[in-house]
PDB file of N, CA and C in Angstrom:
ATOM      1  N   UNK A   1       0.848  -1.168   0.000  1.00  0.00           N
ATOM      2  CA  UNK A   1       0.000   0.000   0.000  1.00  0.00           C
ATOM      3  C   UNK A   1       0.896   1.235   0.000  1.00  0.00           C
ATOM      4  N   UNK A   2       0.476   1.989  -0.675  1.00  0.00           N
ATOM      5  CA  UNK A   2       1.297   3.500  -0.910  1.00  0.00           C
ATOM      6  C   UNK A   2       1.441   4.453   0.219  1.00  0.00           C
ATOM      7  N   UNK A   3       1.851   5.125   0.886  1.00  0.00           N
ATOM      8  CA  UNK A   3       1.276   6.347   1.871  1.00  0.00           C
ATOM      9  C   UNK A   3       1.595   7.233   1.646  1.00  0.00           C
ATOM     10  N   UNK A   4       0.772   8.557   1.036  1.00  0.00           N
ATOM     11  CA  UNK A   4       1.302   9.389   0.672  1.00  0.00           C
ATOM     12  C   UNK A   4       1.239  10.643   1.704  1.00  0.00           C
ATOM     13  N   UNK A   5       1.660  11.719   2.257  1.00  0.00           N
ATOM     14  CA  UNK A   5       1.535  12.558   2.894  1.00  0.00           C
ATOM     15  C   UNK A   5       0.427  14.128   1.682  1.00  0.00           C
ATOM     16  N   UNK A   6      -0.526  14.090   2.671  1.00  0.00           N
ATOM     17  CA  UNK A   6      -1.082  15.641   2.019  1.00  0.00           C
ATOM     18  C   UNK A   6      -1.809  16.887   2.831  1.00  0.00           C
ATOM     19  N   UNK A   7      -1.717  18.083   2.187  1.00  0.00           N
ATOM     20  CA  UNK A   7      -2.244  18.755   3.127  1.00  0.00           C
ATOM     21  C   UNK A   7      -3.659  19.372   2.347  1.00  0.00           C
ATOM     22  N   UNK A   8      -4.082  19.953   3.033  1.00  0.00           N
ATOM     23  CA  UNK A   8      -5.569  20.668   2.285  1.00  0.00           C
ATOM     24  C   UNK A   8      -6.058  21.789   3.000  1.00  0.00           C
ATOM     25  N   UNK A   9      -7.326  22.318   2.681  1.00  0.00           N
ATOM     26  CA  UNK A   9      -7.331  23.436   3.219  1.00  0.00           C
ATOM     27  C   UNK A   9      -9.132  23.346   3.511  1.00  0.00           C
ATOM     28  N   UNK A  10      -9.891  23.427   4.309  1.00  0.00           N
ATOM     29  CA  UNK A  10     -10.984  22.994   4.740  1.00  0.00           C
ATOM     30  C   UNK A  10     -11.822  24.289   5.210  1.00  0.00           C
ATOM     31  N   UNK A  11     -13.188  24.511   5.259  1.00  0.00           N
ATOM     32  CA  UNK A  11     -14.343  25.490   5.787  1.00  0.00           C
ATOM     33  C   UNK A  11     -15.354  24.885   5.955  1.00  0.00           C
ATOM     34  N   UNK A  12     -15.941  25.608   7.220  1.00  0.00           N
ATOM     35  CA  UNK A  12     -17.097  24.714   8.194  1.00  0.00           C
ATOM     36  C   UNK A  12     -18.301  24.416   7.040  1.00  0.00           C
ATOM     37  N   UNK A  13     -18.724  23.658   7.135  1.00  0.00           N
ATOM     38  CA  UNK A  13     -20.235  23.175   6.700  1.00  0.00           C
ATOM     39  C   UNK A  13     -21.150  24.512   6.850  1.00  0.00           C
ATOM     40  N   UNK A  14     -21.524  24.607   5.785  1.00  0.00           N
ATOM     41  CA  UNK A  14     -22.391  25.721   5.191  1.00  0.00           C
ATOM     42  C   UNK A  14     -22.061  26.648   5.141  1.00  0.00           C
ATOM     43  N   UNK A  15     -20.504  26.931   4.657  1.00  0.00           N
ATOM     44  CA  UNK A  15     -19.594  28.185   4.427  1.00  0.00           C
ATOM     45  C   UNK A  15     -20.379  28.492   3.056  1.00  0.00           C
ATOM     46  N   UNK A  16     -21.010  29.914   2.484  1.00  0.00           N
ATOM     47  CA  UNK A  16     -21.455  30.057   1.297  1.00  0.00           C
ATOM     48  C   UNK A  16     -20.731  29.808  -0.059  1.00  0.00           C
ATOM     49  N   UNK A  17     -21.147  29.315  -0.524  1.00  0.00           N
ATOM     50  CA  UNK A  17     -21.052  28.956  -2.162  1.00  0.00           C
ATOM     51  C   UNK A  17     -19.679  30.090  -3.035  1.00  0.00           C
ATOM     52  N   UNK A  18     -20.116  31.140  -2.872  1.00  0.00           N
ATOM     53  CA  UNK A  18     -19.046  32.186  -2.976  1.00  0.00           C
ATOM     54  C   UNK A  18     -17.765  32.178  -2.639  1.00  0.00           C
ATOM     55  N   UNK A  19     -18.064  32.032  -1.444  1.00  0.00           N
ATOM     56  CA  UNK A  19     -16.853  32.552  -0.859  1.00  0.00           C
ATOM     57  C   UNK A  19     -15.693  31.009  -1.064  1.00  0.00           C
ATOM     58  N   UNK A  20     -16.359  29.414  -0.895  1.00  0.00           N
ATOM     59  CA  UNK A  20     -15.385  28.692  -1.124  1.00  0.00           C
ATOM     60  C   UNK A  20     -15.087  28.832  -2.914  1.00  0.00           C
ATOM     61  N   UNK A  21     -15.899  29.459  -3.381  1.00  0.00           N
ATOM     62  CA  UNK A  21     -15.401  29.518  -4.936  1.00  0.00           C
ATOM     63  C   UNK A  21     -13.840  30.844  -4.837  1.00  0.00           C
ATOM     64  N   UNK A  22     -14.687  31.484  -3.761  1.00  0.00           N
ATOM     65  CA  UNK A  22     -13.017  32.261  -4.200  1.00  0.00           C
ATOM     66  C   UNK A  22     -12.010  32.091  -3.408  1.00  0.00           C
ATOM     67  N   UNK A  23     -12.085  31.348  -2.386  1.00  0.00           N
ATOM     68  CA  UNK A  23     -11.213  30.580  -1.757  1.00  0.00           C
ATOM     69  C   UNK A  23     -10.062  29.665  -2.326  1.00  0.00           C
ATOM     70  N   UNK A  24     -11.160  28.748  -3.534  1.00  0.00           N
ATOM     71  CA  UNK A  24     -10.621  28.222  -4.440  1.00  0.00           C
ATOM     72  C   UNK A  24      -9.891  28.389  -5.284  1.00  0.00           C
ATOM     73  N   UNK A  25     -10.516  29.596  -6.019  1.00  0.00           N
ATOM     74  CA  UNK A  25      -9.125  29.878  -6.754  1.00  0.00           C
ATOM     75  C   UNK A  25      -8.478  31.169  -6.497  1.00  0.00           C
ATOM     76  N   UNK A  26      -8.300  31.324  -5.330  1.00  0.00           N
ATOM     77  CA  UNK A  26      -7.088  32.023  -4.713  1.00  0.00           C
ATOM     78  C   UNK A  26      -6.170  30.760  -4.267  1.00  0.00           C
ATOM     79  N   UNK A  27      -6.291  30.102  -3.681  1.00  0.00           N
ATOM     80  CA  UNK A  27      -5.439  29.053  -3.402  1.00  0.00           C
ATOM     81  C   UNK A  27      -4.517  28.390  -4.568  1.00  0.00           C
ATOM     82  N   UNK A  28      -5.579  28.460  -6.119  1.00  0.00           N
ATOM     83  CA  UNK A  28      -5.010  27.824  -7.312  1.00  0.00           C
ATOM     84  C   UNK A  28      -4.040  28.772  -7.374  1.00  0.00           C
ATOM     85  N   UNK A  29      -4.190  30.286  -7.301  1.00  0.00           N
ATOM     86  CA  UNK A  29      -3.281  30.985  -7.881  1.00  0.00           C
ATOM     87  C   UNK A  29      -1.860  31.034  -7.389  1.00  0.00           C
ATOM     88  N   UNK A  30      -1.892  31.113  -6.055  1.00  0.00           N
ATOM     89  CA  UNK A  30      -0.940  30.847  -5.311  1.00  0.00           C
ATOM     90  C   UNK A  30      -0.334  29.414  -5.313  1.00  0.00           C
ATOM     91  N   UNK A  31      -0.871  28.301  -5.408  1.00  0.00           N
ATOM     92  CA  UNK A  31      -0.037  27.387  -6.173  1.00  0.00           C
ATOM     93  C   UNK A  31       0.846  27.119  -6.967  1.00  0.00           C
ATOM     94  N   UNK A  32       0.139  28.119  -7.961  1.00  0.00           N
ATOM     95  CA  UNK A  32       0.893  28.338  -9.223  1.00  0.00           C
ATOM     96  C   UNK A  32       1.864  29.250  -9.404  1.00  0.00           C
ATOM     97  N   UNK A  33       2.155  30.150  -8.463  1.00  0.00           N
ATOM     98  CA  UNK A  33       3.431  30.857  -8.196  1.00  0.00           C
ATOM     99  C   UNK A  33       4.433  30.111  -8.156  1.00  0.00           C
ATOM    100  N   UNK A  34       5.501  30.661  -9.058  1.00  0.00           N
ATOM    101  CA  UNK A  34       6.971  30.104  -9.351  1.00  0.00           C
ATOM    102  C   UNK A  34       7.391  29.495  -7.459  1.00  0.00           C
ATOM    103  N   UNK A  35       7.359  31.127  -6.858  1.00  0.00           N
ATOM    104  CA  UNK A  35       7.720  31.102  -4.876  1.00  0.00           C
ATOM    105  C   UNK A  35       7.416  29.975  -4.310  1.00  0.00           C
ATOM    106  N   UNK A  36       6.262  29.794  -4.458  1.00  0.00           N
ATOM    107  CA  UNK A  36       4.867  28.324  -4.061  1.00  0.00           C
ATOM    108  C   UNK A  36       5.778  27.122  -4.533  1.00  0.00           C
ATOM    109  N   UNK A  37       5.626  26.916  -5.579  1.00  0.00           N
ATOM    110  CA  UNK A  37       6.152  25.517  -5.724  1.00  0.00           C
ATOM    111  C   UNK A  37       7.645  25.500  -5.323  1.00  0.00           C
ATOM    112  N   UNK A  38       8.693  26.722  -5.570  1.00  0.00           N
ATOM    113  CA  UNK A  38       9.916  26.174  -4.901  1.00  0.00           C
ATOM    114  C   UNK A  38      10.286  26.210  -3.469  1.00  0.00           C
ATOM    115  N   UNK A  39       9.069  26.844  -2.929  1.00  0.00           N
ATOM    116  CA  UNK A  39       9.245  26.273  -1.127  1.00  0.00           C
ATOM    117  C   UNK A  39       8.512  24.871  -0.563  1.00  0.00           C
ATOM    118  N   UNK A  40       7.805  25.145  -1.613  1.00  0.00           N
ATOM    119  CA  UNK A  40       7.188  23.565  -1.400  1.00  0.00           C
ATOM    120  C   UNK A  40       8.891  22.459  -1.396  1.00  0.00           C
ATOM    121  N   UNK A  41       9.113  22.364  -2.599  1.00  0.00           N
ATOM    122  CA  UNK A  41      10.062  22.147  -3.538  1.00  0.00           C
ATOM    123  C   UNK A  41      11.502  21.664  -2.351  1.00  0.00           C
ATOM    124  N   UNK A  42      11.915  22.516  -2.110  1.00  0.00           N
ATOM    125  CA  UNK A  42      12.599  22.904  -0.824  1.00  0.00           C
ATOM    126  C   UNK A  42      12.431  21.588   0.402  1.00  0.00           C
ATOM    127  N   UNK A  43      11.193  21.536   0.547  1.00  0.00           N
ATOM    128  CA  UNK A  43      11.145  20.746   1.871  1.00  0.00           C
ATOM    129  C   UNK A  43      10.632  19.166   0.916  1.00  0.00           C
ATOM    130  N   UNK A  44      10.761  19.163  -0.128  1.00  0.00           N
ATOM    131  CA  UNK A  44      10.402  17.985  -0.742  1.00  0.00           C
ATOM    132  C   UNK A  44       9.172  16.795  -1.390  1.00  0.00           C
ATOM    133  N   UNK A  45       8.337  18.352  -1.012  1.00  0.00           N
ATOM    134  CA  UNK A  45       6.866  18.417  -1.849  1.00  0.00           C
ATOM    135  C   UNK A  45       6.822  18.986  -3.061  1.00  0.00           C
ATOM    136  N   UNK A  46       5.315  18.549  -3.963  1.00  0.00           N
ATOM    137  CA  UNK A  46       5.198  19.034  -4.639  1.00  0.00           C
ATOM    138  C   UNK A  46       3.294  19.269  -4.757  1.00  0.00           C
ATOM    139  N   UNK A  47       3.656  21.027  -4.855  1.00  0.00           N
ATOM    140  CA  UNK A  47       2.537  22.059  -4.666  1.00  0.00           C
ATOM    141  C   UNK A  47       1.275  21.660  -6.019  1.00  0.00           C
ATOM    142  N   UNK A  48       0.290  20.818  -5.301  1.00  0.00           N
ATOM    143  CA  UNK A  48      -0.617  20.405  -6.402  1.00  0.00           C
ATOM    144  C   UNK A  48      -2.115  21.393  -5.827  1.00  0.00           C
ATOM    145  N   UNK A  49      -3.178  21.374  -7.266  1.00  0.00           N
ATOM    146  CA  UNK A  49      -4.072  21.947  -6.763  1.00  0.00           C
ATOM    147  C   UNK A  49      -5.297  21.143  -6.841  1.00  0.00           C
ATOM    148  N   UNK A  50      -6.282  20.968  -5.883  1.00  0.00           N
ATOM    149  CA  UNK A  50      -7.165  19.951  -6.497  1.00  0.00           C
ATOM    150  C   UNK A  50      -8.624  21.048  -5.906  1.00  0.00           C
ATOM    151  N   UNK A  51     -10.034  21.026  -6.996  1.00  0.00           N
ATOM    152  CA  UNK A  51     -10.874  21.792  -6.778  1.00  0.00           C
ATOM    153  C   UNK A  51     -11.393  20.831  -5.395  1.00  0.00           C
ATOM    154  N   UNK A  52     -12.657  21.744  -4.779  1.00  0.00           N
ATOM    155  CA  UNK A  52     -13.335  21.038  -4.207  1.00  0.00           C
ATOM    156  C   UNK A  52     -14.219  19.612  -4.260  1.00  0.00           C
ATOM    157  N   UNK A  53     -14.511  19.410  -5.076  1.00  0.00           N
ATOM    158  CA  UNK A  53     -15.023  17.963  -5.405  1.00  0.00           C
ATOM    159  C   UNK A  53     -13.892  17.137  -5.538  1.00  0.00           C
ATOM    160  N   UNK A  54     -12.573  17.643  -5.949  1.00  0.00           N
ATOM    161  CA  UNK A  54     -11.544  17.032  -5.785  1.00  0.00           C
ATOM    162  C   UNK A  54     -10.942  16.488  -4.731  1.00  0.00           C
ATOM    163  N   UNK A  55     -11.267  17.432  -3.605  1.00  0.00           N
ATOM    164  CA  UNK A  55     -10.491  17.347  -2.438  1.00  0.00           C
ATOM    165  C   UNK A  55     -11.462  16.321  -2.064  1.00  0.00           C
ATOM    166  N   UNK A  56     -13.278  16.677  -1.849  1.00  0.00           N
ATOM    167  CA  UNK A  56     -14.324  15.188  -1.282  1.00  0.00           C
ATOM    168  C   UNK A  56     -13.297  14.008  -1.157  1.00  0.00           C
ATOM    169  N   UNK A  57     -13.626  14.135  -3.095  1.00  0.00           N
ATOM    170  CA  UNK A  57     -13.162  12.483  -3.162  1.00  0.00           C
ATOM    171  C   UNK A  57     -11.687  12.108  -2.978  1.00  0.00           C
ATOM    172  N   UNK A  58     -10.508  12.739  -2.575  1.00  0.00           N
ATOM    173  CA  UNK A  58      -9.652  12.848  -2.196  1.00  0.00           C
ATOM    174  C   UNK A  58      -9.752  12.170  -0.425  1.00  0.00           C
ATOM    175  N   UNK A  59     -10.096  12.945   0.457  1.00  0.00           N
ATOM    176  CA  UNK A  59     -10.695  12.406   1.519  1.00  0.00           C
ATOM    177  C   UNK A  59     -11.733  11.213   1.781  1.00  0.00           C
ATOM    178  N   UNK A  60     -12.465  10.917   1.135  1.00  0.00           N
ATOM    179  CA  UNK A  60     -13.525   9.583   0.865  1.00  0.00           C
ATOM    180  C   UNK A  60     -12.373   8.603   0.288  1.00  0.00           C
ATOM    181  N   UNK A  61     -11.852   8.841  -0.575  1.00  0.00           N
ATOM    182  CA  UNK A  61     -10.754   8.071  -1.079  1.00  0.00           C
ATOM    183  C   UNK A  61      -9.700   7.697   0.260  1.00  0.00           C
ATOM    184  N   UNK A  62      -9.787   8.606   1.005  1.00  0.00           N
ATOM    185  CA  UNK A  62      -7.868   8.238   2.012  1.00  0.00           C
ATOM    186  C   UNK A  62      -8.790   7.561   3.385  1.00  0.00           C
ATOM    187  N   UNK A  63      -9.988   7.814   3.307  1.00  0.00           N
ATOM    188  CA  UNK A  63     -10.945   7.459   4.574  1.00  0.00           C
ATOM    189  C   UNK A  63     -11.424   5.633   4.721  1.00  0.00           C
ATOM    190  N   UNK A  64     -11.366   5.517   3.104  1.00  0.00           N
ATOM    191  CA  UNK A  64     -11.867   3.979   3.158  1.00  0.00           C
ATOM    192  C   UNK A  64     -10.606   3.234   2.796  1.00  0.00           C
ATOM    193  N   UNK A  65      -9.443   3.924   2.325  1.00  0.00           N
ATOM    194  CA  UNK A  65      -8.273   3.467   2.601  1.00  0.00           C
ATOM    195  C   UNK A  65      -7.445   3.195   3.864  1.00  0.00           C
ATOM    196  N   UNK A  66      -7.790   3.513   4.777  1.00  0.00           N
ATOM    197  CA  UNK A  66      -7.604   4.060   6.175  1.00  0.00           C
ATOM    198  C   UNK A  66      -8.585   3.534   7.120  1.00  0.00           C
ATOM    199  N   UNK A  67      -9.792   2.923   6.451  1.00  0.00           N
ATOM    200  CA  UNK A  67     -10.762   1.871   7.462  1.00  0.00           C
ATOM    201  C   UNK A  67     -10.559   0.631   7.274  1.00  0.00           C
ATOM    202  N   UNK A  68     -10.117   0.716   5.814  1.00  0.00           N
ATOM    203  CA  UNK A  68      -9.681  -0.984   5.357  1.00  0.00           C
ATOM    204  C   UNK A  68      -8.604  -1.577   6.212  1.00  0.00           C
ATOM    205  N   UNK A  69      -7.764  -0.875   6.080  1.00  0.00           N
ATOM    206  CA  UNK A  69      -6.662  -1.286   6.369  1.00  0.00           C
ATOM    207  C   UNK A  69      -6.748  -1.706   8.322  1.00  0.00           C
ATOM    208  N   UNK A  70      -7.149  -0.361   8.934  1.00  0.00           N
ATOM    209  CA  UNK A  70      -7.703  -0.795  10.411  1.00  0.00           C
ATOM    210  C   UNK A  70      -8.384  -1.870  10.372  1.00  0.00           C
ATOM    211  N   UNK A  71      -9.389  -2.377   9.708  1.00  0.00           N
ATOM    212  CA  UNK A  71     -10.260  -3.404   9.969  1.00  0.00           C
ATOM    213  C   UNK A  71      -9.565  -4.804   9.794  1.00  0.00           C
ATOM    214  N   UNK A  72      -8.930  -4.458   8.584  1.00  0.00           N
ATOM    215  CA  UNK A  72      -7.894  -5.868   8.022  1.00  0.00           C
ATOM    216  C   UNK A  72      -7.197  -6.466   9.224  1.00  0.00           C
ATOM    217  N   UNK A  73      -6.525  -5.657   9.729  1.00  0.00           N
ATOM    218  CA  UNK A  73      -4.951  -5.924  10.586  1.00  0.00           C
ATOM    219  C   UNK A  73      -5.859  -5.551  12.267  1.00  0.00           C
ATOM    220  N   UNK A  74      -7.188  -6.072  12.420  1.00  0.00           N
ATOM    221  CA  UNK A  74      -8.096  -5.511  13.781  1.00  0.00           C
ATOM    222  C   UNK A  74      -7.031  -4.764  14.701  1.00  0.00           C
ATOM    223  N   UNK A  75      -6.361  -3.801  14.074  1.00  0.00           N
ATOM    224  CA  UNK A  75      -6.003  -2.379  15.176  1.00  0.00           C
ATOM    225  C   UNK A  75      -7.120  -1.926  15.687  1.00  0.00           C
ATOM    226  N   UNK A  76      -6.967  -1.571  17.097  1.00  0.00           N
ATOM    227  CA  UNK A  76      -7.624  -0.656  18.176  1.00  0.00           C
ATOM    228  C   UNK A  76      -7.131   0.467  18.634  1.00  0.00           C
ATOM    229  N   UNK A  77      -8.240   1.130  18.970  1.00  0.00           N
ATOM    230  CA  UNK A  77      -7.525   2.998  19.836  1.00  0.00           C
ATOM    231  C   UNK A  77      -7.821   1.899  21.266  1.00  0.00           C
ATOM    232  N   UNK A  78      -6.101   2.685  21.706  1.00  0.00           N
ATOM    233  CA  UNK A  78      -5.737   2.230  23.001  1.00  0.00           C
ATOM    234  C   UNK A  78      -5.801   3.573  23.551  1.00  0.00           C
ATOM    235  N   UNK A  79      -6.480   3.572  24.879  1.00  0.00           N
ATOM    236  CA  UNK A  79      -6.300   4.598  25.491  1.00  0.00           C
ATOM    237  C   UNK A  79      -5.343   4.881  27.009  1.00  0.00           C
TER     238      UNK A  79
END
């Protein structure tokens, strides 16, 4: 199984329609700065942009990857 490290950028449930649209692509833009990707770059990432429906299934995707695997190998939260 792969593990990849990622980061994202998230707003509460029922943040208006607007505002994650320009959230969105303010974030693209700044991605796309030469600066952006070579500090990314630097620490040994690389500065990707994914829209919101992207990110969902991005998370739904790492979530049932991440239950499978707990369930497979019956890990428990130890407290």
């Amino acid at each position: 199984m792969a593990i990849n490290n990622w980061w994202g950028f998230a707003a509460p449930a029922g943040t208006p329609q607007p505002i994650i649209d320009r959230l969105s692509r303010e974030l693209r833009e700044v991605l796309a700065l030469e600066e952006t990707k070579n500090a990314f770059l630097k620490v040994g990432a690389v500065a990707t942009f994914a829209n919101p429906q992207e990110y969902d299934e991005l998370i739904a995707s790492e979530l049932a990857k991440w239950t499978e695997l707990i369930k497979s190998e019956g890990l428990k939260i130890e407290r």
